[in-house]
N, C-alpha and C. Protein backbone atom coordinates (compact mmCIF):
# COMPACT_ATOMS: atom_id res chain seq x y z
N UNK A 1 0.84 -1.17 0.00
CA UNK A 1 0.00 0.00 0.00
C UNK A 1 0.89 1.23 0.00
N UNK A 2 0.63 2.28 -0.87
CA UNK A 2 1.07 3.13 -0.79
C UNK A 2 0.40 4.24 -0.15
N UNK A 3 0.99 5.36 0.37
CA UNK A 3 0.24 6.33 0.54
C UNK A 3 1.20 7.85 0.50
N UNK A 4 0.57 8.80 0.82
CA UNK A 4 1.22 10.43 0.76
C UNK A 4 0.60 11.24 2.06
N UNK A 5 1.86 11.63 2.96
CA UNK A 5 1.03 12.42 3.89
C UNK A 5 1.79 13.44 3.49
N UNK A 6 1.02 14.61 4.41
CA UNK A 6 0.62 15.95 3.89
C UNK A 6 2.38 16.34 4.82
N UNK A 7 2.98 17.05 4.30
CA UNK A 7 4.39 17.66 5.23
C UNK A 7 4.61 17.87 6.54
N UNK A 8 3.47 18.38 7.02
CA UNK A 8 2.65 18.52 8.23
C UNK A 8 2.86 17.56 9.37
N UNK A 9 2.24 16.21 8.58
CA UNK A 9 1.99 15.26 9.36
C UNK A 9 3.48 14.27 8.90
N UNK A 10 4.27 14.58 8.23
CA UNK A 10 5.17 13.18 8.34
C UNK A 10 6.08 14.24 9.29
N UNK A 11 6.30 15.48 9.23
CA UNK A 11 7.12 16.20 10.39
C UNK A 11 7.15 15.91 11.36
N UNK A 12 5.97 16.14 11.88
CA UNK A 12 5.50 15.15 13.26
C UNK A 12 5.61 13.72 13.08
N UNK A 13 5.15 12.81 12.46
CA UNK A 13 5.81 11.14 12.71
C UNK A 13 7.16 11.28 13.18
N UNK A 14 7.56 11.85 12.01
CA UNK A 14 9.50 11.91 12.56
C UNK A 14 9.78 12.46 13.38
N UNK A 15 9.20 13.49 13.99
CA UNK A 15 9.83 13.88 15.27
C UNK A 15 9.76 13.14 16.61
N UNK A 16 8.29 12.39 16.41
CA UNK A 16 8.27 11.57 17.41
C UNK A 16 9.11 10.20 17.15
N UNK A 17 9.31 10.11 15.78
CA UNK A 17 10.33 8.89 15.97
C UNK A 17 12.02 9.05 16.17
N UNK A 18 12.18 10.54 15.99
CA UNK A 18 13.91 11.28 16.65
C UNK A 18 13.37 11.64 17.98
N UNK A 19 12.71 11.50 18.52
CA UNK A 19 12.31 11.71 20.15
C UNK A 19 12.41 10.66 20.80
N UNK A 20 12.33 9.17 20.08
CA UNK A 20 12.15 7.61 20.26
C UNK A 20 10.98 7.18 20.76
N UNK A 21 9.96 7.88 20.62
CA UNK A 21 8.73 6.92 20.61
C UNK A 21 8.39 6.27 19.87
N UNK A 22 8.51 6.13 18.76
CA UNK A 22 8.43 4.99 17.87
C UNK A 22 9.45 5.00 16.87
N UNK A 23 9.84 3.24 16.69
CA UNK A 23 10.91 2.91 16.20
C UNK A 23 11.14 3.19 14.71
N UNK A 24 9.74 3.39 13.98
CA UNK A 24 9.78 3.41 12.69
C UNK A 24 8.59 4.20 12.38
N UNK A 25 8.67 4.70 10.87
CA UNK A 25 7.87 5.24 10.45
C UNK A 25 6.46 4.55 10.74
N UNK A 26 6.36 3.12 10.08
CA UNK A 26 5.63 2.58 9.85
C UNK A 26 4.81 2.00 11.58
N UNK A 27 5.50 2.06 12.35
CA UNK A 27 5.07 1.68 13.92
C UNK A 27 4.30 3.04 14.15
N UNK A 28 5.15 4.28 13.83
CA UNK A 28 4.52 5.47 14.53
C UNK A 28 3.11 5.81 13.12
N UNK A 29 2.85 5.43 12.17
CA UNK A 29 1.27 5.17 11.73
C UNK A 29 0.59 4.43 12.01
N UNK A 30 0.83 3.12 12.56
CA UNK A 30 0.27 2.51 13.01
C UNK A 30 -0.43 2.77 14.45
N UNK A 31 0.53 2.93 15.75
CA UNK A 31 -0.13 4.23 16.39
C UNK A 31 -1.01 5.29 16.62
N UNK A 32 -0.50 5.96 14.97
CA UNK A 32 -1.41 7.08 15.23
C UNK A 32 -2.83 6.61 15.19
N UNK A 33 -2.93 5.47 13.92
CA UNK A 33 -4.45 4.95 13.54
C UNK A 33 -5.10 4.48 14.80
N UNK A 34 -4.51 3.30 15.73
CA UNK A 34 -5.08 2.75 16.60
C UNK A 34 -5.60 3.74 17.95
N UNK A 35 -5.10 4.49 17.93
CA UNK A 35 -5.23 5.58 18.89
C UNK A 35 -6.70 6.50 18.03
N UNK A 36 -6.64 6.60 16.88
CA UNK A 36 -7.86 7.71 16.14
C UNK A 36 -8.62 6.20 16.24
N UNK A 37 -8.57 5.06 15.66
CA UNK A 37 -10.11 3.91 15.93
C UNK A 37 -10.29 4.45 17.41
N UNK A 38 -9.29 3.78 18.24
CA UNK A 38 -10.54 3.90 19.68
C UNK A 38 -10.94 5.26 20.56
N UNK A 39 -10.70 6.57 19.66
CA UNK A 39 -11.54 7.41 19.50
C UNK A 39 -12.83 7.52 19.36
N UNK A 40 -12.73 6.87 18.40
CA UNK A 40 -13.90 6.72 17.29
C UNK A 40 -14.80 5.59 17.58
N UNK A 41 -14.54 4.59 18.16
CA UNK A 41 -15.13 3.66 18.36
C UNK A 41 -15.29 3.53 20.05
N UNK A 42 -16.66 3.45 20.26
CA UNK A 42 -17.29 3.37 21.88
C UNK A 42 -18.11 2.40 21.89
N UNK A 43 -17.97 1.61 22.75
CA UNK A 43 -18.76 0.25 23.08
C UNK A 43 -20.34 1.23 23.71
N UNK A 44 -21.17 0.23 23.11
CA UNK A 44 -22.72 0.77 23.78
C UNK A 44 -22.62 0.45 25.42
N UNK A 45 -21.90 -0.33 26.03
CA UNK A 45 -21.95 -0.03 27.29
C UNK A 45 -21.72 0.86 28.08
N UNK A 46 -20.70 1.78 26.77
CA UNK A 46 -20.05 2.83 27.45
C UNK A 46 -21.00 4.53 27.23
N UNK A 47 -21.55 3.81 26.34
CA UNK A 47 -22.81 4.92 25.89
C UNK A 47 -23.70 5.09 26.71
N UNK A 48 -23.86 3.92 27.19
CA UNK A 48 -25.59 3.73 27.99
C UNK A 48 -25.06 4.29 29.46
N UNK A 49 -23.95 3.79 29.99
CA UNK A 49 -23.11 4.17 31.21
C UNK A 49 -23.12 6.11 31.68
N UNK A 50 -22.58 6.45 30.14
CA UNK A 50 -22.68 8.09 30.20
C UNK A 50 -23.70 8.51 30.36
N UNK A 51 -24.74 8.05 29.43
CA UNK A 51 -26.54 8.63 29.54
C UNK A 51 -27.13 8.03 30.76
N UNK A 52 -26.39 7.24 31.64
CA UNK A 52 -27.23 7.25 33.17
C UNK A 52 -26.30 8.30 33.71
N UNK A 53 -25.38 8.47 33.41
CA UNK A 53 -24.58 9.47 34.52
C UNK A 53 -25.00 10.67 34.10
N UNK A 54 -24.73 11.00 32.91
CA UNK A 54 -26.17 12.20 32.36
C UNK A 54 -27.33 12.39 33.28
N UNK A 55 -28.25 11.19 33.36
CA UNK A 55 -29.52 11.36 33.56
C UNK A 55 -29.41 11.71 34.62
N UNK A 56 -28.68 10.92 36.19
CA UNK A 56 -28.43 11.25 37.27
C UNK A 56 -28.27 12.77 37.51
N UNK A 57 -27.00 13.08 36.77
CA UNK A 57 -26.62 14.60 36.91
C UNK A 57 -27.53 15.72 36.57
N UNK A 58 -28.56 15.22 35.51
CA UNK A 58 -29.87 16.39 35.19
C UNK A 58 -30.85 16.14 36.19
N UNK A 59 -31.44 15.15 36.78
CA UNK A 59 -32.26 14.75 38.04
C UNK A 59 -31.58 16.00 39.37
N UNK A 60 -30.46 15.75 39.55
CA UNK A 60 -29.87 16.43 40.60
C UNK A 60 -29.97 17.68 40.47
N UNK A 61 -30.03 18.05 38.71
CA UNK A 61 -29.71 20.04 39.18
C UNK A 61 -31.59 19.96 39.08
N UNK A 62 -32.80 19.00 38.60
CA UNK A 62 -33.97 19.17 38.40
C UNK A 62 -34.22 19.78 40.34
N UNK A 63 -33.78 18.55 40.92
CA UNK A 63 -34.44 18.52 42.21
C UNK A 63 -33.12 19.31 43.41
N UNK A 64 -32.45 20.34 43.17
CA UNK A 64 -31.87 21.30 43.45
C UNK A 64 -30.47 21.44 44.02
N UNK A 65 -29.95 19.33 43.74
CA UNK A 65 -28.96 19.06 44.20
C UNK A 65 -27.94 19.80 43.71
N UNK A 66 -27.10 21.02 43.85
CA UNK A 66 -26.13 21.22 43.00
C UNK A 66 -25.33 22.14 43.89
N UNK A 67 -24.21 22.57 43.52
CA UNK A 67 -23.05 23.23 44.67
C UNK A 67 -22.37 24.56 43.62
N UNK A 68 -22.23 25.74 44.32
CA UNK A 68 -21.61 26.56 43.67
C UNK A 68 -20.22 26.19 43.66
N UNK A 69 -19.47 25.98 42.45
CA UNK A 69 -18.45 25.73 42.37
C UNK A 69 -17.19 26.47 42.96
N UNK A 70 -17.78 27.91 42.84
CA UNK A 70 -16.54 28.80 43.07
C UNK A 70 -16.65 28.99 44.71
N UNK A 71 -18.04 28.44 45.20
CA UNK A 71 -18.14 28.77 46.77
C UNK A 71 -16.99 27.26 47.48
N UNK A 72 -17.21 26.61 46.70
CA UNK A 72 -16.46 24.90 46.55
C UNK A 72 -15.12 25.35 47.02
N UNK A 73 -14.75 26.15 45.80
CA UNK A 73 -12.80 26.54 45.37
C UNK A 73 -12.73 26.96 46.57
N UNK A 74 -13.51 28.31 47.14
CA UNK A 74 -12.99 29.16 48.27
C UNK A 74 -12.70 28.40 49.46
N UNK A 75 -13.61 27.88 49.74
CA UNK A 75 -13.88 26.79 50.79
C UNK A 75 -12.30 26.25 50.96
N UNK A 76 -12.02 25.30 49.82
CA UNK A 76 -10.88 24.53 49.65
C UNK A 76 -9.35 25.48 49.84
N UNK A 77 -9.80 26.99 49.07
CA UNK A 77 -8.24 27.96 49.23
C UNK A 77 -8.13 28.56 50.66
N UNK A 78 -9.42 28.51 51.21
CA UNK A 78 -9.17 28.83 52.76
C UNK A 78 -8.70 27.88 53.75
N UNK A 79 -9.25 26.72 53.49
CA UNK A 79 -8.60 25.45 54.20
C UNK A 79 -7.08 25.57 54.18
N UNK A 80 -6.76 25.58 53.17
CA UNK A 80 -5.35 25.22 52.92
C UNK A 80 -4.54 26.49 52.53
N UNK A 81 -4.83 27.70 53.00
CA UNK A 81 -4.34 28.86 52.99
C UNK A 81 -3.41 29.08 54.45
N UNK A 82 -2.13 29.81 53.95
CA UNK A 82 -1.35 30.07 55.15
C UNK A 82 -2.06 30.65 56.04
N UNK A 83 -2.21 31.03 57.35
CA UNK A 83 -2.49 31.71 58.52
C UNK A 83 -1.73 33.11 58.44
């Protein structure tokens, strides 16, 4: 198989392969692909998992569970603030 990448992108292969993360051209495409599939690809368990944690999290701000975040931070920078 042949192919042509754009200048762009073989700059970067090679740099990461003069950096030594990958040994070869052909290792560091391979890489890049398997890393963009499981991007791209999400198991429905992992779908259904998010849309309950979704649902949970919209239930909570419905029924008034929710925390000011920045009252959160202060809380936390005063704790651990010098005297």
């Amino acid at each position: 198989m042949d192919i042509s990448l754009s200048p762009d992108n073989e700059k970067f292969l090679q740099s990461q392969i003069a950096a030594g993360i990958y040994n070869s051209i052909n290792e560091a495409i391979n890489a890049t692909i398997s890393i963009a599939i499981s991007q791209i690809e999400i198991a429905p368990e992992e779908i259904a998992n998010l849309k309950r944690d979704i649902a949970v999290g919209m239930n909570d701000i419905k029924e008034g569970r929710v925390h000011d975040c920045m009252e959160f931070m202060d809380g936390l920078i005063a704790k651990y603030e010098e005297p």
